[in-house]
N, C-alpha and C. Protein backbone atom coordinates (compact mmCIF):
# COMPACT_ATOMS: atom_id res chain seq x y z
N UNK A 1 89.20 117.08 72.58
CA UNK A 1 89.22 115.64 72.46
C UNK A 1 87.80 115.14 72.72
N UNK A 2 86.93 114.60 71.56
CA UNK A 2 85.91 113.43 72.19
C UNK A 2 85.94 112.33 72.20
N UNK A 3 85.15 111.94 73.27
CA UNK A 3 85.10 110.57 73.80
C UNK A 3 83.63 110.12 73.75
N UNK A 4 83.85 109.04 73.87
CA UNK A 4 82.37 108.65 73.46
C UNK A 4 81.97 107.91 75.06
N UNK A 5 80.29 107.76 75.42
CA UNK A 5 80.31 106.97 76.57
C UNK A 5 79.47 105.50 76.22
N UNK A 6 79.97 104.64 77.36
CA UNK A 6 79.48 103.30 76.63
C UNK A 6 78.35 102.93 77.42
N UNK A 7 77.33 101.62 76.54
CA UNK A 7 76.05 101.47 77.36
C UNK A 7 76.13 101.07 78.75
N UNK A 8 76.98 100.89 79.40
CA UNK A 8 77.42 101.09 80.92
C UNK A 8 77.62 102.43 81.53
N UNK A 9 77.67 103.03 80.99
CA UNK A 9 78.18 104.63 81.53
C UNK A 9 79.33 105.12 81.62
N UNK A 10 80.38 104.13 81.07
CA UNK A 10 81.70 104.50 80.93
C UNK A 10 82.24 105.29 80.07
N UNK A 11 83.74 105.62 80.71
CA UNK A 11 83.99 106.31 79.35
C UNK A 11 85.70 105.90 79.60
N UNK A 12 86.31 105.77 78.16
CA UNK A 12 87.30 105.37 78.20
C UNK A 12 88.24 106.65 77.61
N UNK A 13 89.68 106.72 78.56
CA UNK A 13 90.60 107.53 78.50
C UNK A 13 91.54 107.51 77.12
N UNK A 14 91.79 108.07 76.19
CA UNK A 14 92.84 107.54 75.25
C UNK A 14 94.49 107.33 76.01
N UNK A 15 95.42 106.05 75.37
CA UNK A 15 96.31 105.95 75.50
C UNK A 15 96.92 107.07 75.92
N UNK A 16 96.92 107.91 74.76
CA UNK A 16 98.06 109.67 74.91
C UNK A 16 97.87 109.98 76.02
N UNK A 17 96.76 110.20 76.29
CA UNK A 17 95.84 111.72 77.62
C UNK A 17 96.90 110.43 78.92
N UNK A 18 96.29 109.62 79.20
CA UNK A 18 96.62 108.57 79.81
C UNK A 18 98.11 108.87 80.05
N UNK A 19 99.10 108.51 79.22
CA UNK A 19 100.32 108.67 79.11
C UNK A 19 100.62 109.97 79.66
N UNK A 20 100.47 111.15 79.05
CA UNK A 20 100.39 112.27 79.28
C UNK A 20 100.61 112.59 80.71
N UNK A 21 99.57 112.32 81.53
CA UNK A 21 99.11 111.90 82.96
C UNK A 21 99.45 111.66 83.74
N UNK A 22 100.49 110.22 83.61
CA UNK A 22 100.87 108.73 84.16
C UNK A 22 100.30 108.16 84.91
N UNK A 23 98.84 108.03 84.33
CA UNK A 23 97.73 107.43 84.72
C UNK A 23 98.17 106.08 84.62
N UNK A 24 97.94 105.22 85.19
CA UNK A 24 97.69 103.46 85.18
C UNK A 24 96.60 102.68 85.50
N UNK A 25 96.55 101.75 85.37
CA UNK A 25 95.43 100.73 85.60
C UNK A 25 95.60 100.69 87.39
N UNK A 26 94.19 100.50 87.91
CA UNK A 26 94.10 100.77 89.06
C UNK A 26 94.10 102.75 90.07
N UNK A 27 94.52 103.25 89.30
CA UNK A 27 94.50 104.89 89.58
C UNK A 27 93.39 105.07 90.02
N UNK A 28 93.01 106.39 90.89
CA UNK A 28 91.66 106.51 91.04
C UNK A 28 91.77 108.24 90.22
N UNK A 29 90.80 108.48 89.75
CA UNK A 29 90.10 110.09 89.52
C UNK A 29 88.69 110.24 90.48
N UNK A 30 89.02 111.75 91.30
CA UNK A 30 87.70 112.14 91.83
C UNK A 30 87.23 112.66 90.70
N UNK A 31 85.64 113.09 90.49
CA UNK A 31 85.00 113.81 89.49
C UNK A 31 84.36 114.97 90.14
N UNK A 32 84.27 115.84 89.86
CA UNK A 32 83.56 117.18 89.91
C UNK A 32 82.36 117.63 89.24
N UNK A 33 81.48 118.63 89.26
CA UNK A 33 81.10 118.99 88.15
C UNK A 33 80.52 120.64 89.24
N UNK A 34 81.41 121.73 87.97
CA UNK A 34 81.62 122.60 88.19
C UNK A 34 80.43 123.44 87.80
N UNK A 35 80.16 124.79 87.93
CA UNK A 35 79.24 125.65 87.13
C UNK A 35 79.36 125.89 85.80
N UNK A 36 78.20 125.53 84.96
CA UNK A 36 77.82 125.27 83.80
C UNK A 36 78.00 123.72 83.31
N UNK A 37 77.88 122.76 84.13
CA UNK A 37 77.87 121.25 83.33
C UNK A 37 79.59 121.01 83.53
N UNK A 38 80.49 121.71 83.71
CA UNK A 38 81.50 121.28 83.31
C UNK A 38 81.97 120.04 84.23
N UNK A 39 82.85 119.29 83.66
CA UNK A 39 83.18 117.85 84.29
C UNK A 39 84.46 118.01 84.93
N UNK A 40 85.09 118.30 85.70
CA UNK A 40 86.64 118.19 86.05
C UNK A 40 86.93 116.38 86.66
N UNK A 41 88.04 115.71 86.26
CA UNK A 41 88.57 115.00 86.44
C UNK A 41 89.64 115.23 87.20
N UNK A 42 90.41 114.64 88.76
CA UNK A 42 91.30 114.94 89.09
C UNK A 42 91.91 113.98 89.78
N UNK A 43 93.28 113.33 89.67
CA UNK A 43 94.04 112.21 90.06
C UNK A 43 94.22 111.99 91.17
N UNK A 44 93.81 111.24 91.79
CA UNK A 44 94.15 111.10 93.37
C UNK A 44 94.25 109.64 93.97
N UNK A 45 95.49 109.71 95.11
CA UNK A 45 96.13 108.56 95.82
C UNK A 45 95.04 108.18 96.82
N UNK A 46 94.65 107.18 96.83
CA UNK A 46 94.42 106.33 98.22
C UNK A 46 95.08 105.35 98.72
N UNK A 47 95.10 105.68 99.97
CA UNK A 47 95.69 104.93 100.67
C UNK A 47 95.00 103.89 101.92
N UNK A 48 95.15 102.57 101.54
CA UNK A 48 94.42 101.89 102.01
C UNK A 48 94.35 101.79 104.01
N UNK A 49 93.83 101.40 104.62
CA UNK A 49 93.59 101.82 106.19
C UNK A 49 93.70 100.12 106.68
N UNK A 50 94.47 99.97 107.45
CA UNK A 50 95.10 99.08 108.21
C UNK A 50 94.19 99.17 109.78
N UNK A 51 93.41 97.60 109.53
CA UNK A 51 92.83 97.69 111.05
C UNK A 51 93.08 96.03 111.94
N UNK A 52 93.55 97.08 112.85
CA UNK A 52 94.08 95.33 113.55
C UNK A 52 92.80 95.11 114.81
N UNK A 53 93.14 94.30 115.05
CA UNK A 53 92.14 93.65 116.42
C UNK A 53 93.07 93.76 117.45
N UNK A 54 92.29 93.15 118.52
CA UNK A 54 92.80 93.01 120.37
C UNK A 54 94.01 92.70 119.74
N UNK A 55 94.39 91.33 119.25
CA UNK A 55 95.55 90.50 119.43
C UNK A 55 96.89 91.23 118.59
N UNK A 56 96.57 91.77 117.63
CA UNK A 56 97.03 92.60 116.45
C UNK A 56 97.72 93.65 117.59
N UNK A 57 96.99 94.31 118.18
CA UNK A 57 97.22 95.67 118.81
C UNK A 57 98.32 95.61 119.76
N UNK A 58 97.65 94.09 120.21
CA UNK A 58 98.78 93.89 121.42
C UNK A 58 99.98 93.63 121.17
N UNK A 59 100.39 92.86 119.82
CA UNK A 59 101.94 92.46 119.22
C UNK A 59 102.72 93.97 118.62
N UNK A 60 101.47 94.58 118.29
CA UNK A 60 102.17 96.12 117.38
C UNK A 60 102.63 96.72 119.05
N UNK A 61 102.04 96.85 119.79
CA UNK A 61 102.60 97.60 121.21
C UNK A 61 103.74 97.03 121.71
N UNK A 62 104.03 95.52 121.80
CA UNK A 62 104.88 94.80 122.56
C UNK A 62 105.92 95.01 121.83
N UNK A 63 105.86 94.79 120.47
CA UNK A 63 107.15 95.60 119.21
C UNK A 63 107.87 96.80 119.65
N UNK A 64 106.78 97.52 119.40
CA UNK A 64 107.23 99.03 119.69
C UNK A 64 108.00 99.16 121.17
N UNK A 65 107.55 98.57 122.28
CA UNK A 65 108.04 99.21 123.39
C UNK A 65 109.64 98.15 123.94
N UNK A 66 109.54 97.09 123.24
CA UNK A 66 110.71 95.94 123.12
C UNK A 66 112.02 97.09 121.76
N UNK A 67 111.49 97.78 121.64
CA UNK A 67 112.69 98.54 120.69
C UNK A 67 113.88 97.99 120.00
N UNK A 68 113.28 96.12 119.77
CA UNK A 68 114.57 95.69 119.35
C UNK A 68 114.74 95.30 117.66
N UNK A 69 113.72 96.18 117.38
CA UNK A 69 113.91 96.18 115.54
C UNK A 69 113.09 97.77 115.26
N UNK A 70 113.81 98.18 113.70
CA UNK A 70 112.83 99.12 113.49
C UNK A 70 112.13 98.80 112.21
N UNK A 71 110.99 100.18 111.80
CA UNK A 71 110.92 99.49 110.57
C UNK A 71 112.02 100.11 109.65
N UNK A 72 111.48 99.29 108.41
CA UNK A 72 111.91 99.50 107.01
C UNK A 72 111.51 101.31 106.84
N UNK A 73 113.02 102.23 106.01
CA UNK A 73 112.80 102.96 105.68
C UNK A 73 111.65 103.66 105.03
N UNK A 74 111.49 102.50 104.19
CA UNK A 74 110.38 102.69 103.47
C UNK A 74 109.16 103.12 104.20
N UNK A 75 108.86 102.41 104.85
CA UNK A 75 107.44 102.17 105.68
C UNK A 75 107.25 103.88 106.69
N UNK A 76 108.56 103.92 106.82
CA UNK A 76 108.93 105.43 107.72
C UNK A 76 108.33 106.61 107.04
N UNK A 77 108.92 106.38 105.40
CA UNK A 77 107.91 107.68 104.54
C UNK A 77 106.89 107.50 104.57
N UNK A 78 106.56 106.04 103.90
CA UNK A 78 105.00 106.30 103.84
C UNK A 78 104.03 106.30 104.90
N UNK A 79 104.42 106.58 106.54
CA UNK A 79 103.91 107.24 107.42
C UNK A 79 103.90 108.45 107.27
N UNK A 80 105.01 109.28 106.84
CA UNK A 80 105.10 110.69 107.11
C UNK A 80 104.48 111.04 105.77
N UNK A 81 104.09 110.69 104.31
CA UNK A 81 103.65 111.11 103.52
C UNK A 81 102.37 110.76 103.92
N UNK A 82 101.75 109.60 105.01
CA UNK A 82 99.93 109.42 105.29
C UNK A 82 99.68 110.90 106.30
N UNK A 83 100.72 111.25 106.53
CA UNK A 83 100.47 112.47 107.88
C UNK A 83 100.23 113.45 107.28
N UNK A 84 100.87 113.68 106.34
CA UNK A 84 101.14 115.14 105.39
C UNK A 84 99.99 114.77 104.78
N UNK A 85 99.47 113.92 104.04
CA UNK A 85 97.98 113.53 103.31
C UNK A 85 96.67 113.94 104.31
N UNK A 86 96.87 113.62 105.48
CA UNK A 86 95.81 114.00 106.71
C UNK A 86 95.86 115.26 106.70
N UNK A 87 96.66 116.14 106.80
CA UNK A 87 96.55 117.34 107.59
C UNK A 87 95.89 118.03 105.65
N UNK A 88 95.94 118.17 104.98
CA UNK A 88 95.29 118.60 103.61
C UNK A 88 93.82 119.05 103.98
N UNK A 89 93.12 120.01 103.50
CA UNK A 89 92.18 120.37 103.91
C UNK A 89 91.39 119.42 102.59
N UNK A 90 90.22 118.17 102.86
CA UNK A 90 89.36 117.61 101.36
C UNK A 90 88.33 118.79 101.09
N UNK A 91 87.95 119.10 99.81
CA UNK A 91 86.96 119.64 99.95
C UNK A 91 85.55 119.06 98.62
């Protein structure tokens, strides 16, 4: 497949490859470049980092130790899938 690059330095993905993928708008790719020029492209999640202050810290503690709500299921995985993402060796 070629692609062409634009006077910005871009380069645009075709629909298919894209599809193919289930690439979307907003996705990130790390880039590589391997021995001999080669380019590897590879799909990867970020996950954005949550920073609270004094006052922040102090309501998330008083929550937690008042034990009188929990969270949302949801929120439960995507702790244990940020944990399992940490322990990954980057290289």
């Amino acid at each position: 497949m070629i692609i062409a690059i634009d006077k910005r330095g871009s380069i645009n993905l075709p629909a298919s490859l894209r599809k193919e993928l289930r690439l979307k708008n907003g996705d990130h790719l790390n880039l590589s470049v391997e021995e001999g020029g080669i380019i590897v492209l590879q799909p990867v999640v970020i996950y954005p980092t949550i920073q609270l202050g004094e006052q922040g810290l102090r309501k998330l503690k008083e929550a937690r130790e008042s034990g009188a709500g929990q969270m949302p299921p949801w929120f439960d995985k995507e702790i244990e899938d940020a944990k399992a993402d940490s322990k990954q060796k980057i290289s």
